[in-house]
N, C-alpha and C. Protein backbone atom coordinates (compact mmCIF):
# COMPACT_ATOMS: atom_id res chain seq x y z
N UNK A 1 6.92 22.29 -1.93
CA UNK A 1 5.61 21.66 -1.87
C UNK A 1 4.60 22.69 -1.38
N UNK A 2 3.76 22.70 -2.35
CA UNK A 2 2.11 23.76 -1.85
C UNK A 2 1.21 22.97 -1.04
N UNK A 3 1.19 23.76 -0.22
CA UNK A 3 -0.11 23.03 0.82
C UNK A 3 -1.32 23.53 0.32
N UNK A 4 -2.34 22.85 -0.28
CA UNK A 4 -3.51 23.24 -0.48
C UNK A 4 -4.14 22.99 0.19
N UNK A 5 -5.95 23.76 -0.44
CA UNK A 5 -7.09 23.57 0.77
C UNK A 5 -7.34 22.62 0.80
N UNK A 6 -7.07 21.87 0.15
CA UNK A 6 -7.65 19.88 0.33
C UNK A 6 -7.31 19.22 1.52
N UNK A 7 -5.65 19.47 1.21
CA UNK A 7 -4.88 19.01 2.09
C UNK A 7 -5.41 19.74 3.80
N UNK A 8 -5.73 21.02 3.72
CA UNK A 8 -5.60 21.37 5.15
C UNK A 8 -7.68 21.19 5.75
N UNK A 9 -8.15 21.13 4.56
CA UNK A 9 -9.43 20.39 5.33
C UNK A 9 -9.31 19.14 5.52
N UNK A 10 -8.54 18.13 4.97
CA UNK A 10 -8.27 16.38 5.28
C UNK A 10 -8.12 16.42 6.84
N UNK A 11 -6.97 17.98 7.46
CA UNK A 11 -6.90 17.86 8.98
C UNK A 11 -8.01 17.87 9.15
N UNK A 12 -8.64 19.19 9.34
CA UNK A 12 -9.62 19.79 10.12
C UNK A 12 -10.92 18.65 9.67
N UNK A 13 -10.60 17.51 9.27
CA UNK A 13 -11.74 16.68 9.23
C UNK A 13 -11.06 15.43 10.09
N UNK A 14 -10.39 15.13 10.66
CA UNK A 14 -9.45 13.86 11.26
C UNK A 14 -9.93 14.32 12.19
N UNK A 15 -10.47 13.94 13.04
CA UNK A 15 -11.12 13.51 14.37
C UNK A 15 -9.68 13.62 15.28
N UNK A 16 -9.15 12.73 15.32
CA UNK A 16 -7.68 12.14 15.93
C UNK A 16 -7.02 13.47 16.00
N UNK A 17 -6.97 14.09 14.67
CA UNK A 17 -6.02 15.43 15.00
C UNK A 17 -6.52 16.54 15.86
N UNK A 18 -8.01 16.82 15.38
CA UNK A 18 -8.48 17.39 15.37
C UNK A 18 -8.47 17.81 17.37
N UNK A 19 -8.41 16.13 17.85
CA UNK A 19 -8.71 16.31 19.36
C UNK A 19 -6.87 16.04 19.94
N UNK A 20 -5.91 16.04 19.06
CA UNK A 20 -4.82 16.38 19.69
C UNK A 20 -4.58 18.21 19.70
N UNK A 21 -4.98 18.34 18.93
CA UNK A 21 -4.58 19.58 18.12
C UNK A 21 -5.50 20.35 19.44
N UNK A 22 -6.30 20.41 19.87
CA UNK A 22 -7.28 20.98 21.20
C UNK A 22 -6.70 20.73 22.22
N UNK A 23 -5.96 19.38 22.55
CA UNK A 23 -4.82 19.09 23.94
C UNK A 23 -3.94 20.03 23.64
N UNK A 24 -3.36 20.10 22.79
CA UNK A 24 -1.95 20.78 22.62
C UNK A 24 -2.22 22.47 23.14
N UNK A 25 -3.12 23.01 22.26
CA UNK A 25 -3.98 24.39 22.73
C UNK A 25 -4.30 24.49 23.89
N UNK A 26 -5.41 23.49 24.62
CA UNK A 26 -5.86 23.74 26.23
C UNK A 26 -4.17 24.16 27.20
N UNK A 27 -3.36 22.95 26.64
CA UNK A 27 -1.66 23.52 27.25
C UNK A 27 -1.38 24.33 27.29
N UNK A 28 -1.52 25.21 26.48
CA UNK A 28 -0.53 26.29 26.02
C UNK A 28 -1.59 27.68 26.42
N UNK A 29 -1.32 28.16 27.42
CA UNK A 29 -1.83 29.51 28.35
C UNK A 29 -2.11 31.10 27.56
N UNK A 30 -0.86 31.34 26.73
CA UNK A 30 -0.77 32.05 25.73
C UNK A 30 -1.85 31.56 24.61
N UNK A 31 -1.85 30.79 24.10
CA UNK A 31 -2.46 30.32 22.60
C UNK A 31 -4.21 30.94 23.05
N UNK A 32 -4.51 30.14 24.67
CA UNK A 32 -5.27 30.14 25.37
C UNK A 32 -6.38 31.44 25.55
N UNK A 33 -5.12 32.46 25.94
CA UNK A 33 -5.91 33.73 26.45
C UNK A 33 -5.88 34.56 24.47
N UNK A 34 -4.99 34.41 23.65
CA UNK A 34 -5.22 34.86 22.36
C UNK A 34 -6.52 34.68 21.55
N UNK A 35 -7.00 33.48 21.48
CA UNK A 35 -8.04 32.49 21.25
C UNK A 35 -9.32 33.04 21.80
N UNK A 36 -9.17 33.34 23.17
CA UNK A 36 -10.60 33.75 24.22
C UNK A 36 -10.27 35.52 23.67
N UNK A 37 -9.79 35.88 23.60
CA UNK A 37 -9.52 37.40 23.12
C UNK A 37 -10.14 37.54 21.80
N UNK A 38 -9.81 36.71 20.90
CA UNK A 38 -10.41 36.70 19.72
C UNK A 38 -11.52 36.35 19.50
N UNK A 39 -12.17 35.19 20.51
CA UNK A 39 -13.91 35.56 20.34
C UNK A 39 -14.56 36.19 21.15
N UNK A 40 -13.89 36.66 22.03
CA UNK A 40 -14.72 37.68 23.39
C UNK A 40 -15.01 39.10 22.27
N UNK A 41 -13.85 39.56 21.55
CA UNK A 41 -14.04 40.69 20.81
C UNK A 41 -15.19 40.28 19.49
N UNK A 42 -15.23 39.01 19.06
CA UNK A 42 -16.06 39.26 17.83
C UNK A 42 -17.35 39.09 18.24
N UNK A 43 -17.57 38.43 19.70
CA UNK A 43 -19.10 38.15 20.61
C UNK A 43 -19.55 39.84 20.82
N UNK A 44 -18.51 40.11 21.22
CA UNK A 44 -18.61 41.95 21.52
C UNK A 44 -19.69 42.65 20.71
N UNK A 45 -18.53 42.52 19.63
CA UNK A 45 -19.14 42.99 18.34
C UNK A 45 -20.39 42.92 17.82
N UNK A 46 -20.94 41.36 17.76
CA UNK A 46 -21.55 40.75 17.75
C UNK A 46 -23.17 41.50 18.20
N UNK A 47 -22.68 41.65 19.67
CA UNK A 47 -24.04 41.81 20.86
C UNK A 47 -23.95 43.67 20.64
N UNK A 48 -23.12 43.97 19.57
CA UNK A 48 -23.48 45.66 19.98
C UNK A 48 -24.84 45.83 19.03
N UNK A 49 -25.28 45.01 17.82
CA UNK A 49 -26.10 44.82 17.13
C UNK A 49 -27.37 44.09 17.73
N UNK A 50 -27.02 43.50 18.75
CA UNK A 50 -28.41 42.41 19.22
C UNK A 50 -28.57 42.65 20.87
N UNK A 51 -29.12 43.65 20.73
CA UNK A 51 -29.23 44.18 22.28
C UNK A 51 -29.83 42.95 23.42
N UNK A 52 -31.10 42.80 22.44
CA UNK A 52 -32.10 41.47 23.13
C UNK A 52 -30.80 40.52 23.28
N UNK A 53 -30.22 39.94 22.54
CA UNK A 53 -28.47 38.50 22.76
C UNK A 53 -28.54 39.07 24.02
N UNK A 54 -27.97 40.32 24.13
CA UNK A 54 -26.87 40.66 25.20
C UNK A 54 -27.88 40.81 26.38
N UNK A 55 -29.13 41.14 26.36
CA UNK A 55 -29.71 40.99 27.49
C UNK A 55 -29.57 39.66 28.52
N UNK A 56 -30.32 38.69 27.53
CA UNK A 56 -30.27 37.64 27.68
C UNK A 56 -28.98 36.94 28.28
N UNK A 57 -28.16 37.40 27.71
CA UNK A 57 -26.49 36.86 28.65
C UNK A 57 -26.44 37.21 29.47
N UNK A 58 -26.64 38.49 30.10
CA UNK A 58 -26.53 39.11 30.95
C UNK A 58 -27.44 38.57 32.09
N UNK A 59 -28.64 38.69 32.08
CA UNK A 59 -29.16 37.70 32.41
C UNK A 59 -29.29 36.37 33.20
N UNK A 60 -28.58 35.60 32.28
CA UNK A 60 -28.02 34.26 32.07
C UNK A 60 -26.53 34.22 33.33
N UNK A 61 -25.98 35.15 33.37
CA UNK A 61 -24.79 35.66 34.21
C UNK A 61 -25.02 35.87 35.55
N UNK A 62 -26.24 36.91 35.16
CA UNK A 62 -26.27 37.68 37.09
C UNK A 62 -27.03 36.28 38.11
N UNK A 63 -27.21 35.34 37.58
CA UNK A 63 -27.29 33.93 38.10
C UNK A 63 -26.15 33.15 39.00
N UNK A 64 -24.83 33.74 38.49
CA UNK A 64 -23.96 33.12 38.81
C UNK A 64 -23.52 34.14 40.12
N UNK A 65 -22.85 33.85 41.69
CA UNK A 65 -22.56 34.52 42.35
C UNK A 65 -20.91 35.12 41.80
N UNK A 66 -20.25 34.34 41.25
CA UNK A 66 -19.00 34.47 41.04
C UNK A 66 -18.70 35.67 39.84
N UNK A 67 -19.37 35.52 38.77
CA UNK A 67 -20.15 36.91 38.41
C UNK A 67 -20.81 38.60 39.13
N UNK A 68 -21.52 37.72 40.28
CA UNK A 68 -22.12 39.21 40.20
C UNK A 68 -20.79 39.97 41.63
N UNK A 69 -20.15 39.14 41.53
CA UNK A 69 -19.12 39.58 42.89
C UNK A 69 -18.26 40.06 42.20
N UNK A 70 -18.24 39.53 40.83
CA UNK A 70 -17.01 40.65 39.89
C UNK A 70 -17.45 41.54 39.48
N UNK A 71 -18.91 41.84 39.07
CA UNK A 71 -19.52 43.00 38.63
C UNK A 71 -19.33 44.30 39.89
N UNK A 72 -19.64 43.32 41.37
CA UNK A 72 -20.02 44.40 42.42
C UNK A 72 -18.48 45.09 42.30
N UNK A 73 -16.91 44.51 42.05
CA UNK A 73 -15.92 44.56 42.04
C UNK A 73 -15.65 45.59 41.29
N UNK A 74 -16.14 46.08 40.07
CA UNK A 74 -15.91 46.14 39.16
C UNK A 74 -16.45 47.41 39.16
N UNK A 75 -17.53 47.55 39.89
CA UNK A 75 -18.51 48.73 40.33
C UNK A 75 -17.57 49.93 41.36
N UNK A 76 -17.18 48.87 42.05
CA UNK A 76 -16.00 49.86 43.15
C UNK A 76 -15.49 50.46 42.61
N UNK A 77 -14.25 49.97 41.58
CA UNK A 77 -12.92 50.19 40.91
C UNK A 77 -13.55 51.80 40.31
N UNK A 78 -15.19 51.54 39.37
CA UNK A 78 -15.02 52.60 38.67
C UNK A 78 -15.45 53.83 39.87
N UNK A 79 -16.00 53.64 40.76
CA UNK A 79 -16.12 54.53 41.93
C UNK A 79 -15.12 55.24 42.59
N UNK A 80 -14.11 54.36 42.31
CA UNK A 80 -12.65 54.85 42.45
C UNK A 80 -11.78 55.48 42.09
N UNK A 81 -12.19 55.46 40.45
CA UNK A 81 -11.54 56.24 39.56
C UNK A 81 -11.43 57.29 39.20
């Protein structure tokens, strides 16, 4: 039996699956950090073209203390190196 594209957009249109199929993922730690790897790199990518984006995040970030305590962190390490 061929699985066609019909068949596999019928999932990705089921609501029901659609929000088991996201439980099952949030579970799974591995699937998890693969997933965030794969759009952290294409956001990357992304912001090497849109300087103004990446300002703006940045930005948007140094707002947060929990952020800028990893940046100050982060600042050491390379002081260290």
């Amino acid at each position: 039996m061929d699985i066609k594209k019909t068949d596999v957009e019928a999932f990705l249109n089921d609501k029901q699956f659609i929000n088991e199929l996201i439980k099952e993922i949030k579970n799974n730690p591995e699937v998890v950090r693969e997933l965030a790897e794969e759009i952290a790199e294409e956001i990357s990518d992304y912001l090497q073209d849109d300087p103004e984006l990446k300002r703006k995040i940045i930005e948007s970030a140094m707002v947060s203390h929990e952020f800028r305590e990893k940046v100050v962190r982060e600042i050491v390490n390379e002081m260290n190196d």
